[in-house]
C-alpha atoms as a PDB file:
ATOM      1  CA  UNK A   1     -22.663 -12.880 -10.578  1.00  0.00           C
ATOM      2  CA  UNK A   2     -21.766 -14.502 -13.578  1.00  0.00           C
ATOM      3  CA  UNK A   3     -18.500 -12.920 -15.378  1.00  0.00           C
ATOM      4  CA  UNK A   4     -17.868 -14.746 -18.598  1.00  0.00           C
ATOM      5  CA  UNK A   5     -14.279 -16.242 -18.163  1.00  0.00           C
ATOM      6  CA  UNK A   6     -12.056 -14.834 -21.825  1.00  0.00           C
ATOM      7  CA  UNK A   7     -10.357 -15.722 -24.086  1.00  0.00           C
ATOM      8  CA  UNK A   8      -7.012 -14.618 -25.118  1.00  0.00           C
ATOM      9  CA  UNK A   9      -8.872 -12.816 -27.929  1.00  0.00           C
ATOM     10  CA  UNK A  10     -11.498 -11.407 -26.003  1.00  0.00           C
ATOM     11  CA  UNK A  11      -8.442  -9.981 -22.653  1.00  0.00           C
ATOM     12  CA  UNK A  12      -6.491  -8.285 -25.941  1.00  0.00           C
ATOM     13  CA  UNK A  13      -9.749  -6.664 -26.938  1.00  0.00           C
ATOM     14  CA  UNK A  14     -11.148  -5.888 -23.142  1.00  0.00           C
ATOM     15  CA  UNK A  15      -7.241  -4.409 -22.425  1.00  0.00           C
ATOM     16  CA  UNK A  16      -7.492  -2.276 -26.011  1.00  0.00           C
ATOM     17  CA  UNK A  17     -11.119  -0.603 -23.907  1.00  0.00           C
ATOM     18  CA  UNK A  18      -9.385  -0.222 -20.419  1.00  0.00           C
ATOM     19  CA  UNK A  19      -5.618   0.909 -21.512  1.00  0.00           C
ATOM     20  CA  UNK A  20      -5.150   3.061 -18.423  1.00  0.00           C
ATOM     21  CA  UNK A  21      -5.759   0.070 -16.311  1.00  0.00           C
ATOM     22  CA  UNK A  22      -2.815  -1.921 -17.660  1.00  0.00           C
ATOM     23  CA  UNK A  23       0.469  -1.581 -17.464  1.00  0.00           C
ATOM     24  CA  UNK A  24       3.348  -2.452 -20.149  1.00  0.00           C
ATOM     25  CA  UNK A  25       4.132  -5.517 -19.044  1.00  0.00           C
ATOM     26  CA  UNK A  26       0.550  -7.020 -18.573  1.00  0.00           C
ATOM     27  CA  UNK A  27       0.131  -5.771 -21.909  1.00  0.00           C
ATOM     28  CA  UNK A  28       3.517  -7.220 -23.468  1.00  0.00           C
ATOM     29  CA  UNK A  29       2.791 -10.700 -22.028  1.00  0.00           C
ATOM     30  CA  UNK A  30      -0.735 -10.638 -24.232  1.00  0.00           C
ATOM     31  CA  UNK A  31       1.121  -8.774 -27.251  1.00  0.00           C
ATOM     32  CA  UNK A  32       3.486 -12.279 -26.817  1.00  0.00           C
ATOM     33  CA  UNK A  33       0.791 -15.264 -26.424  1.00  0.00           C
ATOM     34  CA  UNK A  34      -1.147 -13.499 -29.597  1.00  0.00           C
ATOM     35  CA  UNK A  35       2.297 -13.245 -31.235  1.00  0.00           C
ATOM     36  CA  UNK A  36       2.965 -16.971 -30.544  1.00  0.00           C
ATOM     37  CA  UNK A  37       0.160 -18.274 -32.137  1.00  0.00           C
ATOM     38  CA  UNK A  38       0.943 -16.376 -35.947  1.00  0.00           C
ATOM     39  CA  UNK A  39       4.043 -18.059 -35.886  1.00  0.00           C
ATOM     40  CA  UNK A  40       3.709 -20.869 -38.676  1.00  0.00           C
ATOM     41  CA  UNK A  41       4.992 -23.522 -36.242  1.00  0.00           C
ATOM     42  CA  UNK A  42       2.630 -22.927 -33.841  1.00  0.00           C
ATOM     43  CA  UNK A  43      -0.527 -23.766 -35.632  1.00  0.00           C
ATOM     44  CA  UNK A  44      -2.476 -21.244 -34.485  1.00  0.00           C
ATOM     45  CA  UNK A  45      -1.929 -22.490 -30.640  1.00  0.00           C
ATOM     46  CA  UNK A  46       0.073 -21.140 -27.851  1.00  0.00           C
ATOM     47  CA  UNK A  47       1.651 -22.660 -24.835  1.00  0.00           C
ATOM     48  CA  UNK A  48      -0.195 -21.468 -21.595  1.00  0.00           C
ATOM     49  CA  UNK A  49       2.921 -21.320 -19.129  1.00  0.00           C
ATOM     50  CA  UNK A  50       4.895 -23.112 -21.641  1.00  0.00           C
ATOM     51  CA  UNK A  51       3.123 -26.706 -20.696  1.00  0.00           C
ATOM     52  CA  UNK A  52      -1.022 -26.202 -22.009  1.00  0.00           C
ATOM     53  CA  UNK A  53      -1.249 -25.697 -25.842  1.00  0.00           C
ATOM     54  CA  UNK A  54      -5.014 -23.771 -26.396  1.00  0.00           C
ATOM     55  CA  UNK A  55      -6.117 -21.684 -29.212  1.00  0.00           C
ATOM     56  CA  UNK A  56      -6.512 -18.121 -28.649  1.00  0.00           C
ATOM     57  CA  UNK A  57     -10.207 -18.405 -28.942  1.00  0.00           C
ATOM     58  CA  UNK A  58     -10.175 -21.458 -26.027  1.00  0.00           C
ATOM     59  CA  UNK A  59     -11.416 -19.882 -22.478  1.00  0.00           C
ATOM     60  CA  UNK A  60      -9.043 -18.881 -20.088  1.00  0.00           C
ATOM     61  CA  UNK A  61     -10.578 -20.843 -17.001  1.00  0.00           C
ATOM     62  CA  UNK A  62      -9.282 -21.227 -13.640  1.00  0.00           C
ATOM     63  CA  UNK A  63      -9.007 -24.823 -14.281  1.00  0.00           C
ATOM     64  CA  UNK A  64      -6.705 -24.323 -17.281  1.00  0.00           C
ATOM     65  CA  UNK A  65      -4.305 -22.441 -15.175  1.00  0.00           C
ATOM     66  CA  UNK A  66      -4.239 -24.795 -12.417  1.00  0.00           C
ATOM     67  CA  UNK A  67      -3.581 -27.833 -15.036  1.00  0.00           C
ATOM     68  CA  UNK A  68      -0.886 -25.686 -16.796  1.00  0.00           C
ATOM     69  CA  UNK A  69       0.861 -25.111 -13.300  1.00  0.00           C
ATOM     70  CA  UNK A  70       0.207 -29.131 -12.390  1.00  0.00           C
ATOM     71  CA  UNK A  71       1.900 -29.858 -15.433  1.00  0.00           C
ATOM     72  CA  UNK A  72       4.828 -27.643 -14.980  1.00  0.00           C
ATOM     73  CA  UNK A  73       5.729 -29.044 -11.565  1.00  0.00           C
ATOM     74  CA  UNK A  74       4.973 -32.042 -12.697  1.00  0.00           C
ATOM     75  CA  UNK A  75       7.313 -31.624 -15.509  1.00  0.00           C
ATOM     76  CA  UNK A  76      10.331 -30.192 -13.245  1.00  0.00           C
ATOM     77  CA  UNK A  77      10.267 -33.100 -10.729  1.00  0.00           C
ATOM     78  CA  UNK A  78      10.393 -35.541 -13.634  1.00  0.00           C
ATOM     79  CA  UNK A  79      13.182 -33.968 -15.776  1.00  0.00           C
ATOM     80  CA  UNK A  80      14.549 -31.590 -12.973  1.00  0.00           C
ATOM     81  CA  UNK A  81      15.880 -27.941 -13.577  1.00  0.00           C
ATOM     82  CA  UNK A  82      16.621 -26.391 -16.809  1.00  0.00           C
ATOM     83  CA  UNK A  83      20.011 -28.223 -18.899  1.00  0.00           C
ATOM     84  CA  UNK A  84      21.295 -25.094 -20.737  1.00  0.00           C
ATOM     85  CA  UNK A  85      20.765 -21.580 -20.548  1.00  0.00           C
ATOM     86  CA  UNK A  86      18.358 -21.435 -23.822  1.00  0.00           C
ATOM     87  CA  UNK A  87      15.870 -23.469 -22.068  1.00  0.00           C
ATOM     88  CA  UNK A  88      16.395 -21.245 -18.870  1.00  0.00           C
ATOM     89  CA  UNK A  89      15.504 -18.457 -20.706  1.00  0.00           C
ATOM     90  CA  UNK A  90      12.345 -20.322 -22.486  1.00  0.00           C
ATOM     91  CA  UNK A  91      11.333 -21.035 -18.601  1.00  0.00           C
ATOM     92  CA  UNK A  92      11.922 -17.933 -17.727  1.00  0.00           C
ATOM     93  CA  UNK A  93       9.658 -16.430 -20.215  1.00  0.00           C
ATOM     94  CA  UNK A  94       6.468 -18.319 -19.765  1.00  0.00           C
ATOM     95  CA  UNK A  95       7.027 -17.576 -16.084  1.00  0.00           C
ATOM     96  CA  UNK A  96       6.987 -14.061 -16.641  1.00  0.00           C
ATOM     97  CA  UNK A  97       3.965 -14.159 -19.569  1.00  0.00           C
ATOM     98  CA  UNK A  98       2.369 -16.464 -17.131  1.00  0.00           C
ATOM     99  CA  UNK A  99       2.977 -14.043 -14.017  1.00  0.00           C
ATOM    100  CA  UNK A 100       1.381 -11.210 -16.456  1.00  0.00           C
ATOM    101  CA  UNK A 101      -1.704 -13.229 -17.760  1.00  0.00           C
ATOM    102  CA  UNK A 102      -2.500 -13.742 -13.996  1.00  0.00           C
ATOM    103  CA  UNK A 103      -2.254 -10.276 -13.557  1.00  0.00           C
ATOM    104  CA  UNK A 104      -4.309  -9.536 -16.228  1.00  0.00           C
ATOM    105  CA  UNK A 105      -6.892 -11.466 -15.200  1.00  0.00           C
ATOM    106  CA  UNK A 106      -7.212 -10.586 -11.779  1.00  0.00           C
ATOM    107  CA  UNK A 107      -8.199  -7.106 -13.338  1.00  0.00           C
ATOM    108  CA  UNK A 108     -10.417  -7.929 -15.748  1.00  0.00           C
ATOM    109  CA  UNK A 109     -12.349 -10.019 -13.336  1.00  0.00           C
ATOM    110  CA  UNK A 110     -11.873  -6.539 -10.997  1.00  0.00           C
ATOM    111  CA  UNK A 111     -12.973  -4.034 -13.422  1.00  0.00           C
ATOM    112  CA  UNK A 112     -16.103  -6.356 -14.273  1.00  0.00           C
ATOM    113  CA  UNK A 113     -17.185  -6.793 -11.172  1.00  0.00           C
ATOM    114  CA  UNK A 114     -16.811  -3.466 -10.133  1.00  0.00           C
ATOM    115  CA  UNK A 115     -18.763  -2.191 -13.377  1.00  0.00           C
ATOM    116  CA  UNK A 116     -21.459  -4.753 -12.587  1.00  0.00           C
ATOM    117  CA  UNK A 117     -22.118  -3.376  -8.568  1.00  0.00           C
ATOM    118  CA  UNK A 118     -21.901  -0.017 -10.060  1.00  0.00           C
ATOM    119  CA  UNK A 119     -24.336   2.481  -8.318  1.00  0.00           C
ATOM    120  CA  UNK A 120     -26.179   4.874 -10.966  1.00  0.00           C
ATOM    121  CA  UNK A 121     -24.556   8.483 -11.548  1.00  0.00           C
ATOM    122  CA  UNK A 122     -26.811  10.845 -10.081  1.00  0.00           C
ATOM    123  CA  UNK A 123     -26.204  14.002 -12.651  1.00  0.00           C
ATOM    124  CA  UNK A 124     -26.905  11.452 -15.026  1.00  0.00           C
ATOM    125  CA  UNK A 125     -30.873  10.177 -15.361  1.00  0.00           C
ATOM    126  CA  UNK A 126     -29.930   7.705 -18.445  1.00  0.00           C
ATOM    127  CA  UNK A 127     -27.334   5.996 -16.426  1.00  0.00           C
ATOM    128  CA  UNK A 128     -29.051   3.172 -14.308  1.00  0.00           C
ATOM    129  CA  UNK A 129     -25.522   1.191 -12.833  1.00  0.00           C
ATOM    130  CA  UNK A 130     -24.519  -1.708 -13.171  1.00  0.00           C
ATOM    131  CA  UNK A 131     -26.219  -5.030 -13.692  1.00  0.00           C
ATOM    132  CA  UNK A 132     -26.502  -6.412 -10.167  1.00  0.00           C
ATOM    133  CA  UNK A 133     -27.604  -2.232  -8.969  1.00  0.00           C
ATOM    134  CA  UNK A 134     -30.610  -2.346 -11.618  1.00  0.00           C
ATOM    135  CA  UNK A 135     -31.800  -5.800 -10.590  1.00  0.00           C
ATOM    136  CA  UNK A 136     -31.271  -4.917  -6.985  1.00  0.00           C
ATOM    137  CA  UNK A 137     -33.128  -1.393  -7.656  1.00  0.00           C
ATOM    138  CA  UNK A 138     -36.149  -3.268  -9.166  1.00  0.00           C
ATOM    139  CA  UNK A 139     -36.625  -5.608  -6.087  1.00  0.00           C
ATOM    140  CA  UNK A 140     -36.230  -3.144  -3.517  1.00  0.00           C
ATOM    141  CA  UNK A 141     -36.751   0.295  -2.394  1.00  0.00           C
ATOM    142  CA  UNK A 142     -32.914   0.582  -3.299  1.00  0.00           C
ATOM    143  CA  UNK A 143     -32.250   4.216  -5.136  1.00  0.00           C
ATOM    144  CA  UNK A 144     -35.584   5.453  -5.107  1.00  0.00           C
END
């Protein structure tokens, strides 16, 4: 099963389809990224937990976390806890955007997969399932 991995663009537009399945802060923490990247010093780019600059049309991979939290504990070790309480709050938010983007994730890669095992509606003859159920169904003896 291959579910395309998103973009920033493409989670916004996938969480505008699916509102009921988000709540208000998985939604803030997208609201922010997209926010951060209109702001003219930004250049179009946001900081993936504060430590990975991408574009919002750059996929959001598995890797890319996993080098944004590398970088992050790298970062801490080398320059230790925050100095003032501005930059404790700036940690604090891509934390909590970060924390929200996994979130996020988790359900779109949920709802997808769900969508794509999908058994057809049976008061409905248009409606064949999901992806995987029609390839399935044309193999085997599977719904007929």
């Amino acid at each position: 099963m291959d579910i395309p991995e998103p973009s920033l663009y493409e989670l916004r537009d996938f969480m505008n389809s699916n509102r009921d399945c988000f709540d208000k802060d998985e939604d803030k923490c997208i609201t922010l990224y997209i926010g951060n990247t209109i702001e003219k010093y930004s250049h179009g780019k946001y900081w993936l937990k504060g430590q990975l600059q991408m574009t919002p049309k750059d996929k959001i991979t598995k890797d890319k976390l996993l080098e944004a939290e590398e970088i992050d504990k790298r970062r801490f070790t080398e320059y230790g806890g925050p100095c003032n309480a501005l930059e404790a709050a700036s940690i604090r938010e891509h934390n909590y955007k970060f924390e929200n983007l996994q979130k996020v994730l988790a359900k779109y890669y949920d709802i997808l997969t769900a969508e794509y095992l999908r058994p057809p509606e049976p008061t409905d003859p248009t409606n064949k399932g999901g992806l995987f159920y029609q390839k399935l169904a044309e193999q085997t003896l599977v719904g007929k």
